[in-house]
C-alpha atoms as a PDB file:
ATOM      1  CA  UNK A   1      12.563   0.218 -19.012  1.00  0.00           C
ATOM      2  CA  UNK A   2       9.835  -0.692 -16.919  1.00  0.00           C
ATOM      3  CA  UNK A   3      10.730  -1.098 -13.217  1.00  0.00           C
ATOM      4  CA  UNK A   4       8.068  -2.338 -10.344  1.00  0.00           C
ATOM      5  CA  UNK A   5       8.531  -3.483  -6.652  1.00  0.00           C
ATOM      6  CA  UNK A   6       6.177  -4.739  -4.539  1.00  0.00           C
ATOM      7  CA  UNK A   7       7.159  -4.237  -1.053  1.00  0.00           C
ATOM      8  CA  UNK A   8       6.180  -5.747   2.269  1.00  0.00           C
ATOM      9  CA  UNK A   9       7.289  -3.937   5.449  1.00  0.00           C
ATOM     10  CA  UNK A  10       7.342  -6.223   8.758  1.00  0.00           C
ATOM     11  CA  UNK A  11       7.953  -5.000  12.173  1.00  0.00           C
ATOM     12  CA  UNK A  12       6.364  -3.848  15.678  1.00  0.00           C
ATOM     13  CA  UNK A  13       4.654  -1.380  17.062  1.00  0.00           C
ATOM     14  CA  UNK A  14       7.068   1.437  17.892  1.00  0.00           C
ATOM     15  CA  UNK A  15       9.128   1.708  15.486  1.00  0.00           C
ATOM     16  CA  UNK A  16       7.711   3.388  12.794  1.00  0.00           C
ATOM     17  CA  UNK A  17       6.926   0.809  10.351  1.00  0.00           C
ATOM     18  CA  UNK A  18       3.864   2.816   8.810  1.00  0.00           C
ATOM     19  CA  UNK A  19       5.971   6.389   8.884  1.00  0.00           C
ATOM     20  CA  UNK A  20       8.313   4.278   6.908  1.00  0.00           C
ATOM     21  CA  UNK A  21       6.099   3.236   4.082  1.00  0.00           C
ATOM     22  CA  UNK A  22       4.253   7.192   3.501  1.00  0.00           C
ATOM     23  CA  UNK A  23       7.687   8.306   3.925  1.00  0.00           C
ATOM     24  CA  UNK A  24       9.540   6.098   1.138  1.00  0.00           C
ATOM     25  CA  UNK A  25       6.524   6.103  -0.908  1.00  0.00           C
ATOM     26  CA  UNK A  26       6.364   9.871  -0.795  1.00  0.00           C
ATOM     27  CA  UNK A  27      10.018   9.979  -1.975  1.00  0.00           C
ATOM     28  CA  UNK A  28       9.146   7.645  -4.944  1.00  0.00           C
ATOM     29  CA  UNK A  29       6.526  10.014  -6.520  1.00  0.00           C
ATOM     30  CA  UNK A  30       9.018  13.177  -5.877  1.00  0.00           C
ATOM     31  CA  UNK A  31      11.292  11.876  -7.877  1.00  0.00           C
ATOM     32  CA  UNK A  32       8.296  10.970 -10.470  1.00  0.00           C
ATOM     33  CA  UNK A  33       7.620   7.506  -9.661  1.00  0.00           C
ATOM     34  CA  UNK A  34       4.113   5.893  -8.672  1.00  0.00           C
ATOM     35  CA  UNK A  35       3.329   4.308  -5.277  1.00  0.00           C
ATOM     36  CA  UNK A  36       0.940   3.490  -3.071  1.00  0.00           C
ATOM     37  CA  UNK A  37       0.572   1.950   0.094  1.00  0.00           C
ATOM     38  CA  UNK A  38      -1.679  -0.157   2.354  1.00  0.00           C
ATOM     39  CA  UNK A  39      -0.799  -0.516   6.269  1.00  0.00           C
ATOM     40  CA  UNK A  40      -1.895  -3.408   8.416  1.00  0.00           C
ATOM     41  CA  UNK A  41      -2.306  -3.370  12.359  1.00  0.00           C
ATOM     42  CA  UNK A  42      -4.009  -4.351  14.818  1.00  0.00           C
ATOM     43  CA  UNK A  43      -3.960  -3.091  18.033  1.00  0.00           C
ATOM     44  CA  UNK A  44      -1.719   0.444  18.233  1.00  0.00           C
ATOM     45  CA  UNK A  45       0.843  -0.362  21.158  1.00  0.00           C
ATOM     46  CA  UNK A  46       4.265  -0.925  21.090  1.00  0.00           C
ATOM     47  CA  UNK A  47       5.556  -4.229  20.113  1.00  0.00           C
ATOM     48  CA  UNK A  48       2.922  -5.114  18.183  1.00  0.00           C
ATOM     49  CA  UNK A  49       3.136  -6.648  14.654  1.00  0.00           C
ATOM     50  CA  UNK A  50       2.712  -3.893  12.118  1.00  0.00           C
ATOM     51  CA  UNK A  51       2.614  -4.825   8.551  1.00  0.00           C
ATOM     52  CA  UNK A  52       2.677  -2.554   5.194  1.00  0.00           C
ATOM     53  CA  UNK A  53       2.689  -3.267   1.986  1.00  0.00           C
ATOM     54  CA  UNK A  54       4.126  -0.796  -0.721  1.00  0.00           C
ATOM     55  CA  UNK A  55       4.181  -0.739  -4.296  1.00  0.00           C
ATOM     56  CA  UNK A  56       6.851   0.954  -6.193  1.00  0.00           C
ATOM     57  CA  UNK A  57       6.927   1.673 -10.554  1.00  0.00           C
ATOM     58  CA  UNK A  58       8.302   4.187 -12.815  1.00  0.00           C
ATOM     59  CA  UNK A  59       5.008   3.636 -14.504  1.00  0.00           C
ATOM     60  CA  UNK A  60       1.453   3.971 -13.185  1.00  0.00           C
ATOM     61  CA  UNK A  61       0.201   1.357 -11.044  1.00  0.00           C
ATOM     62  CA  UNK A  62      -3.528   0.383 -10.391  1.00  0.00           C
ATOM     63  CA  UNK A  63      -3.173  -2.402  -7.897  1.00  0.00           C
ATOM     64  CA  UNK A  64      -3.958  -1.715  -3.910  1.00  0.00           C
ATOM     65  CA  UNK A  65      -4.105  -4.118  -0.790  1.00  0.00           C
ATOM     66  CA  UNK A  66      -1.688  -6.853   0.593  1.00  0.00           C
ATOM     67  CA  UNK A  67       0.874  -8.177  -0.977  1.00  0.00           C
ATOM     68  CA  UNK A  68       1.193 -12.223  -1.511  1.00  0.00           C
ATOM     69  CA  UNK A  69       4.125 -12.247  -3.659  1.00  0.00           C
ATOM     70  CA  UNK A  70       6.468  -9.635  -2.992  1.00  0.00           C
ATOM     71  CA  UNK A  71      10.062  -8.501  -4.613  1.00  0.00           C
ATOM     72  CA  UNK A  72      11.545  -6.878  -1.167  1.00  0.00           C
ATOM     73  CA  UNK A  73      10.938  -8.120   2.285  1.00  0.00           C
ATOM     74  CA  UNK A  74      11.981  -5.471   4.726  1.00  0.00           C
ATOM     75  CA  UNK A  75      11.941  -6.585   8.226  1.00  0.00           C
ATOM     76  CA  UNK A  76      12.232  -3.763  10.917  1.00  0.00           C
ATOM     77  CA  UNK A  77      12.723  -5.741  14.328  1.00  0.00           C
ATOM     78  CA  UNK A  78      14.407  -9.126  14.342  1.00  0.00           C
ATOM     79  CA  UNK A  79      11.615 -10.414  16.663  1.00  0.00           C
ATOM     80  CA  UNK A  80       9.383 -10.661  13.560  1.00  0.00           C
ATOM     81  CA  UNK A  81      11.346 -13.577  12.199  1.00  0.00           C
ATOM     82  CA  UNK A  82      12.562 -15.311  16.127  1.00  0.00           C
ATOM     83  CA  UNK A  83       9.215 -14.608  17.981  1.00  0.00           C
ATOM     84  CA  UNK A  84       6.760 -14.813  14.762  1.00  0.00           C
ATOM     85  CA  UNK A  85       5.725 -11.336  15.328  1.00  0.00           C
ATOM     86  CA  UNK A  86       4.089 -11.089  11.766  1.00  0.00           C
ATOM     87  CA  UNK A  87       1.016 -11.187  10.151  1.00  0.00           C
ATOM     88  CA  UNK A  88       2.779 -13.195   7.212  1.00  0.00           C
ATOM     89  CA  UNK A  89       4.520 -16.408   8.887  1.00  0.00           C
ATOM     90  CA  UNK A  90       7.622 -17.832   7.556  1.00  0.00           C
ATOM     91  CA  UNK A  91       7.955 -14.561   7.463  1.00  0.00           C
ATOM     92  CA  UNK A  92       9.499 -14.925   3.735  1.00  0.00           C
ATOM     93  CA  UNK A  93       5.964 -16.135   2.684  1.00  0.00           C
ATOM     94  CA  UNK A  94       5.641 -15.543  -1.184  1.00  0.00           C
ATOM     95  CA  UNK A  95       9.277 -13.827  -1.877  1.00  0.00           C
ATOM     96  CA  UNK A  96       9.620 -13.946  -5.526  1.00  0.00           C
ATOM     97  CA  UNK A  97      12.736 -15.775  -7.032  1.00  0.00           C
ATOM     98  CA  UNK A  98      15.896 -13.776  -6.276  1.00  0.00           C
ATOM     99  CA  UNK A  99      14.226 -11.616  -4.114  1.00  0.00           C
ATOM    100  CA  UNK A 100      15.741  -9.329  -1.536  1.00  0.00           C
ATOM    101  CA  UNK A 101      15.438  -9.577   1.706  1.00  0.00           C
ATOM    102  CA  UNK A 102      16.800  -6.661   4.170  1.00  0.00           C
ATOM    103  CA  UNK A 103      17.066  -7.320   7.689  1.00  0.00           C
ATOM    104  CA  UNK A 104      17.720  -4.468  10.835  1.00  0.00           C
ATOM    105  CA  UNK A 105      19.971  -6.358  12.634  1.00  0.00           C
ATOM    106  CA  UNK A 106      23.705  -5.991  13.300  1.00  0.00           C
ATOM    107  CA  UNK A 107      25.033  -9.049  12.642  1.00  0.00           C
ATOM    108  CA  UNK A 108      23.794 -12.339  10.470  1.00  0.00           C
ATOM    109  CA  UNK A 109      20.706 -14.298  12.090  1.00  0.00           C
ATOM    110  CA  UNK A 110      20.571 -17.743  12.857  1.00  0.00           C
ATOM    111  CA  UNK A 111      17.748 -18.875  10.697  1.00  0.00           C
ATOM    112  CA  UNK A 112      16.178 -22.206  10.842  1.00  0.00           C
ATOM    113  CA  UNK A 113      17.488 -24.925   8.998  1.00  0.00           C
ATOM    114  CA  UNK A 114      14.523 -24.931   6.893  1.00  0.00           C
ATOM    115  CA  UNK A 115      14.043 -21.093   6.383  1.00  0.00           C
ATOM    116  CA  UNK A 116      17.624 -20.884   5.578  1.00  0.00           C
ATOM    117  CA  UNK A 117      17.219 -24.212   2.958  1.00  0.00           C
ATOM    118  CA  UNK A 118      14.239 -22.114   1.591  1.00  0.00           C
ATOM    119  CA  UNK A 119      15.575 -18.967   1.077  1.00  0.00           C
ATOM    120  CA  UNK A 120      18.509 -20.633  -0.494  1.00  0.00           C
ATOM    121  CA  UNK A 121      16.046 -22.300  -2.863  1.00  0.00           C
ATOM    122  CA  UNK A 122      14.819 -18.993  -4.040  1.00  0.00           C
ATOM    123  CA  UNK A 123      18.483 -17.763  -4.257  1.00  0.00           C
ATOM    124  CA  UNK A 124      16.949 -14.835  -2.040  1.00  0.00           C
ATOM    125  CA  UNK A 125      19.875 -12.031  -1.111  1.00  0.00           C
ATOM    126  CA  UNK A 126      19.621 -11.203   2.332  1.00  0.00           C
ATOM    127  CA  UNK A 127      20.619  -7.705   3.478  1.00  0.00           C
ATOM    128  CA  UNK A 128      21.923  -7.388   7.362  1.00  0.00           C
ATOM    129  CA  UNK A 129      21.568  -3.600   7.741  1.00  0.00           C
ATOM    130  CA  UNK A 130      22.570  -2.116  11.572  1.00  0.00           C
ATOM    131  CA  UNK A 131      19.614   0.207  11.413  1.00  0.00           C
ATOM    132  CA  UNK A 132      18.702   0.515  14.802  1.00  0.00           C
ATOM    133  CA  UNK A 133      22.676   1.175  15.680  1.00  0.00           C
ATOM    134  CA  UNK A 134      22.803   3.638  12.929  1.00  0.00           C
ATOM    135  CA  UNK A 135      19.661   5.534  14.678  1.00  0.00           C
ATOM    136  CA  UNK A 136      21.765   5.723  17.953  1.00  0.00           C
ATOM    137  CA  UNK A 137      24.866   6.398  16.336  1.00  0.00           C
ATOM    138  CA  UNK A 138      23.915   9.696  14.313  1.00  0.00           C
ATOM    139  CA  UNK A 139      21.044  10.959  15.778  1.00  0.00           C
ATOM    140  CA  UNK A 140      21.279   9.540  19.499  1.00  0.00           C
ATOM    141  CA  UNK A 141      17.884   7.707  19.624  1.00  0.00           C
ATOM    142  CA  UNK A 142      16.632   4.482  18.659  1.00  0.00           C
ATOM    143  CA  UNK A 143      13.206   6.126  17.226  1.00  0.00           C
ATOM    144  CA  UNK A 144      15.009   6.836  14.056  1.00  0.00           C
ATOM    145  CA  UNK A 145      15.482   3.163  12.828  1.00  0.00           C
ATOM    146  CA  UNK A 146      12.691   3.742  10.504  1.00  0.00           C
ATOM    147  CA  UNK A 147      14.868   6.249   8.263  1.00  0.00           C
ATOM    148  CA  UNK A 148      17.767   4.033   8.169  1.00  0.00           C
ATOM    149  CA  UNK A 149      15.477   1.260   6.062  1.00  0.00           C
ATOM    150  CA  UNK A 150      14.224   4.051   4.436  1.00  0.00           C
ATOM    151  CA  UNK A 151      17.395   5.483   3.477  1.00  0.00           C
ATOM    152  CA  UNK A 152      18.463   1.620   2.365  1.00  0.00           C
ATOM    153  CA  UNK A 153      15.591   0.669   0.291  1.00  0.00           C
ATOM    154  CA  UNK A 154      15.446   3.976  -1.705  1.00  0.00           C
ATOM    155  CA  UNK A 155      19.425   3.007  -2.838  1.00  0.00           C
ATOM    156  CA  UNK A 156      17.951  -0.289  -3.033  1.00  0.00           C
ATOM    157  CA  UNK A 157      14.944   0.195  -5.901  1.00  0.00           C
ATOM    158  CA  UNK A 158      16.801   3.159  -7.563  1.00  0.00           C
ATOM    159  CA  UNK A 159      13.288   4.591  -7.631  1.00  0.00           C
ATOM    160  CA  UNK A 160      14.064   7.904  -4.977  1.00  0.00           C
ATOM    161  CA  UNK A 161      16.801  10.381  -4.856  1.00  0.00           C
ATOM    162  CA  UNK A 162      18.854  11.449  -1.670  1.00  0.00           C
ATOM    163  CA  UNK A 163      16.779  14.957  -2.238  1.00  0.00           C
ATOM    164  CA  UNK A 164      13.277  13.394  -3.107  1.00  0.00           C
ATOM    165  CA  UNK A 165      13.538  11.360   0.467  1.00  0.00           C
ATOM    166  CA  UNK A 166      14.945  14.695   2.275  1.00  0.00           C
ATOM    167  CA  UNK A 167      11.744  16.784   0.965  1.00  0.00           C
ATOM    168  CA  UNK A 168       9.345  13.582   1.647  1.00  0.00           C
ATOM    169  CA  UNK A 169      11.061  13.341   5.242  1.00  0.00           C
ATOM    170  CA  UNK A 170      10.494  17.395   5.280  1.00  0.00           C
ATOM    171  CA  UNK A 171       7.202  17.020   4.747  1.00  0.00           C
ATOM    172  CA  UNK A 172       6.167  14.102   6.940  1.00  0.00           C
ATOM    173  CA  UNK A 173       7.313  16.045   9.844  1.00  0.00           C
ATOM    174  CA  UNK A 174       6.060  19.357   9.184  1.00  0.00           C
ATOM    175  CA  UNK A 175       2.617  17.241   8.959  1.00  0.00           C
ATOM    176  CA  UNK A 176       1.719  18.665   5.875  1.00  0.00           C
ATOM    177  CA  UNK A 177      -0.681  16.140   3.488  1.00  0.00           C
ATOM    178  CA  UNK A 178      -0.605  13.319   6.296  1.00  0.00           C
ATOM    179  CA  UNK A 179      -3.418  12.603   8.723  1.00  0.00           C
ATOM    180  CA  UNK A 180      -1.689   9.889  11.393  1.00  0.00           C
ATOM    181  CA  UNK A 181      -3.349   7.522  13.096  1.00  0.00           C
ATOM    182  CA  UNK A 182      -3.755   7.741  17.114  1.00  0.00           C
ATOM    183  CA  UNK A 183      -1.047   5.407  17.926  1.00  0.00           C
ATOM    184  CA  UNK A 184       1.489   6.752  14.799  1.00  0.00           C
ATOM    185  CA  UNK A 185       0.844  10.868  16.124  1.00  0.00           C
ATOM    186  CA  UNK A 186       1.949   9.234  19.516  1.00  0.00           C
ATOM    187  CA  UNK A 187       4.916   7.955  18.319  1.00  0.00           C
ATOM    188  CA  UNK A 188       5.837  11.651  16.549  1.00  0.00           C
ATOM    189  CA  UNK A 189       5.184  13.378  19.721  1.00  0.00           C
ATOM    190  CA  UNK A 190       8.076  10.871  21.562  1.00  0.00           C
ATOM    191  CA  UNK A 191      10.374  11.440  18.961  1.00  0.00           C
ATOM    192  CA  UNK A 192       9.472  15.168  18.535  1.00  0.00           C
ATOM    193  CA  UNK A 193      10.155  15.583  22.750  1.00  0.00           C
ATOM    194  CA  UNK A 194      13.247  14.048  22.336  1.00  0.00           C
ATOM    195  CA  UNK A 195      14.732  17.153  20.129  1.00  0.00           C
ATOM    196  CA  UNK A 196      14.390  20.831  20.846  1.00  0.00           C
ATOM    197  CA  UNK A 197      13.433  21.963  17.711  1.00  0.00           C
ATOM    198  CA  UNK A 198      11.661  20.512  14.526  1.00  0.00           C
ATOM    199  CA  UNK A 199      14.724  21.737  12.552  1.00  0.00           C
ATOM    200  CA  UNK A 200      17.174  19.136  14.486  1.00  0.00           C
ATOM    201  CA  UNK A 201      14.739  16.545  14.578  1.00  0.00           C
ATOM    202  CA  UNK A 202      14.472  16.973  10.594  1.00  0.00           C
ATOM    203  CA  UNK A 203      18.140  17.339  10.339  1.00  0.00           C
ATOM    204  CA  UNK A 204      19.176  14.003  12.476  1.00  0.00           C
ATOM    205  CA  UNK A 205      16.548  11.814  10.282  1.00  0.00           C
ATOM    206  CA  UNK A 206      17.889  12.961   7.269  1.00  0.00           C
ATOM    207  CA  UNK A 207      21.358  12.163   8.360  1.00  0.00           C
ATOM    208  CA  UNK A 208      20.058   8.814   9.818  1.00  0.00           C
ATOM    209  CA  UNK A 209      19.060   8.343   6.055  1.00  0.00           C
ATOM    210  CA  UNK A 210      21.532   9.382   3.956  1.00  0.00           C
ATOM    211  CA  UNK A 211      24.108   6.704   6.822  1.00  0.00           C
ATOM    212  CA  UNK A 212      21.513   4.035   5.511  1.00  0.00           C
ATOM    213  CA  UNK A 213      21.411   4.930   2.235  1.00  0.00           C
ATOM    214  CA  UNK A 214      25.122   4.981   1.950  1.00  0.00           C
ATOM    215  CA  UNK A 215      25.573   1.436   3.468  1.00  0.00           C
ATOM    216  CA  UNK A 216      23.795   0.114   0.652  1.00  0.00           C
ATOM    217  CA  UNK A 217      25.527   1.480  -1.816  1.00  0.00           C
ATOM    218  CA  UNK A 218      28.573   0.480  -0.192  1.00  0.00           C
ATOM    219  CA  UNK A 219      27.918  -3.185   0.225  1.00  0.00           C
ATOM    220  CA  UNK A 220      26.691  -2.897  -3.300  1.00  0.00           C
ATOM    221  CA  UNK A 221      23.068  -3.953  -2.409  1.00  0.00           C
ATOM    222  CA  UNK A 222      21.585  -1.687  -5.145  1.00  0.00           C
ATOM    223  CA  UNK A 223      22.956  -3.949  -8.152  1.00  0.00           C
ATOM    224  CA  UNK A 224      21.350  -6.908  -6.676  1.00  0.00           C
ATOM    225  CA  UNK A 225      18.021  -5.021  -7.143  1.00  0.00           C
ATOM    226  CA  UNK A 226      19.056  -4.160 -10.580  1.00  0.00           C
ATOM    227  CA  UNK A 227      19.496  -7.189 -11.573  1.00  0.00           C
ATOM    228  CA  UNK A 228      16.432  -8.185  -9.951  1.00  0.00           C
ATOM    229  CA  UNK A 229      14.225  -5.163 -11.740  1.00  0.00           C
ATOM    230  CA  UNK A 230      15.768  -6.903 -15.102  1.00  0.00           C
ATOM    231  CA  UNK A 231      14.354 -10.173 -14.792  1.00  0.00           C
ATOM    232  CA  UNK A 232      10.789  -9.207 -13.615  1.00  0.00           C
ATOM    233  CA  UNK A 233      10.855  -6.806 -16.687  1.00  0.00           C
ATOM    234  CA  UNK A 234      11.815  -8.984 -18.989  1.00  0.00           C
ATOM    235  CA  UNK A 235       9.485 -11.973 -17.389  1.00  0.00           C
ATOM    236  CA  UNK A 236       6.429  -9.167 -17.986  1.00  0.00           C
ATOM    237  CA  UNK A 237       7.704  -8.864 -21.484  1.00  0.00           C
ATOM    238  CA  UNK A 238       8.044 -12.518 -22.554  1.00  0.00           C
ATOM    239  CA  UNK A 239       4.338 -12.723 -21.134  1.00  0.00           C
ATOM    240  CA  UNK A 240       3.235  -9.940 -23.253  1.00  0.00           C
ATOM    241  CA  UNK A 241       4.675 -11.469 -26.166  1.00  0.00           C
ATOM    242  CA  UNK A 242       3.284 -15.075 -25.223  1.00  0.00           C
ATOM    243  CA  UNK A 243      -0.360 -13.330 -25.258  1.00  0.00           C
ATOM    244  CA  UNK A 244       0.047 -11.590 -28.722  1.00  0.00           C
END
């Protein structure tokens, strides 16, 4: 069965929203998938509005750019949605029917009447996920929020493995096949300072992923994207058949 997701990542500067994207996109194709990514930023300092926009398949995919109309919204920094600090305002902008929605945030957000009336409209799910606390919890810093979404969309799509996301986390920090961007090589070297050795530092984002990854599969998140997966595929199909 075919499976696609196009994913938009929100968040600031600072937090690793491009890392993110290589990093679960990465994961995807080790485990056989296709992706690819675009990023979108302007000016490389911390808090920021950093968008990317990531597209997911178990079959081959041929579109690039920005994403309009996306299946999964993940929103790194809960400023995005209270202080508009995205490129794509209501921040929901496009979400397909019965999209998903996942939020870093400990506890529900009060939404605006209207956002909340339109979300409802869409019958969008909306995922709370304690990322940031999760970073601070398990590996002691709040630089690893980034690997907690990671670790939640890749239960999420169904598209990764546990081990495909360890070896693309593996290789993100032992730099090999990435060339980072001035302000995104910055942001390693903070996180890299904050560890003695590249070996911990690998070790505590993995963990910090696998605690994210397990939350969704607790709160049952990843049949919500099944579900999902089965009505885009059969929408495609119906179209298919409507052409013939």
């Amino acid at each position: 069965m075919a499976i696609r997701y196009n994913i938009r990542m929100a968040g600031v500067g600072g937090q690793g929203v491009v890392t993110a994207s290589h990093i679960f996109s990465t994961a995807v194709i080790n485990a056989g998938g296709e992706s690819t990514i675009v990023p979108f930023y302007g000016s490389e300092k911390r808090m920021a509005p950093v968008e990317s926009y990531v597209r997911v398949s178990n079959e081959p995919i041929y579109e690039i750019g920005e994403i309009t109309f996306p299946h999964i919204l993940m929103v790194f920094h809960p400023q995005c949605i209270t202080h508009g600090k995205s490129y794509t305002n209501p921040f929901y902008y496009g979400l397909k029917k019965e999209g998903v929605v996942l939020i870093n945030s400990n506890t529900p957000m009060n939404l605006e009447p209207d956002q909340a009336a339109e979300l409802k409209d869409l019958d969008a799910k909306i995922y709370y996920l304690p990322a940031t606390q999760m970073s601070l919890d398990v590996a002691g810093i709040d630089l690893a929020t980034n690997m907690a979404m990671v670790g939640a969309i890749g239960a999420i799509t169904g598209l990764s493995t546990l081990e495909a996301t360890g070896e693309a986390v593996k290789d993100r920090f032992l730099g090999k096949g990435f060339v980072v961007s001035g302000g995104t090589a910055a942001l390693d070297s903070v996180v890299e300072r904050k560890f003695k050795k590249k070996a911990e530092l690998i070790e505590k984002n993995l963990a910090v992923v696998k605690a994210g990854w397990d939350y969704a599969v607790d709160n049952g998140w990843t049949l919500g994207a099944s579900s999902m997966a089965d009505q885009t595929t059969s929408a495609a199909t119906k179209a298919v058949k409507a052409s013939v």
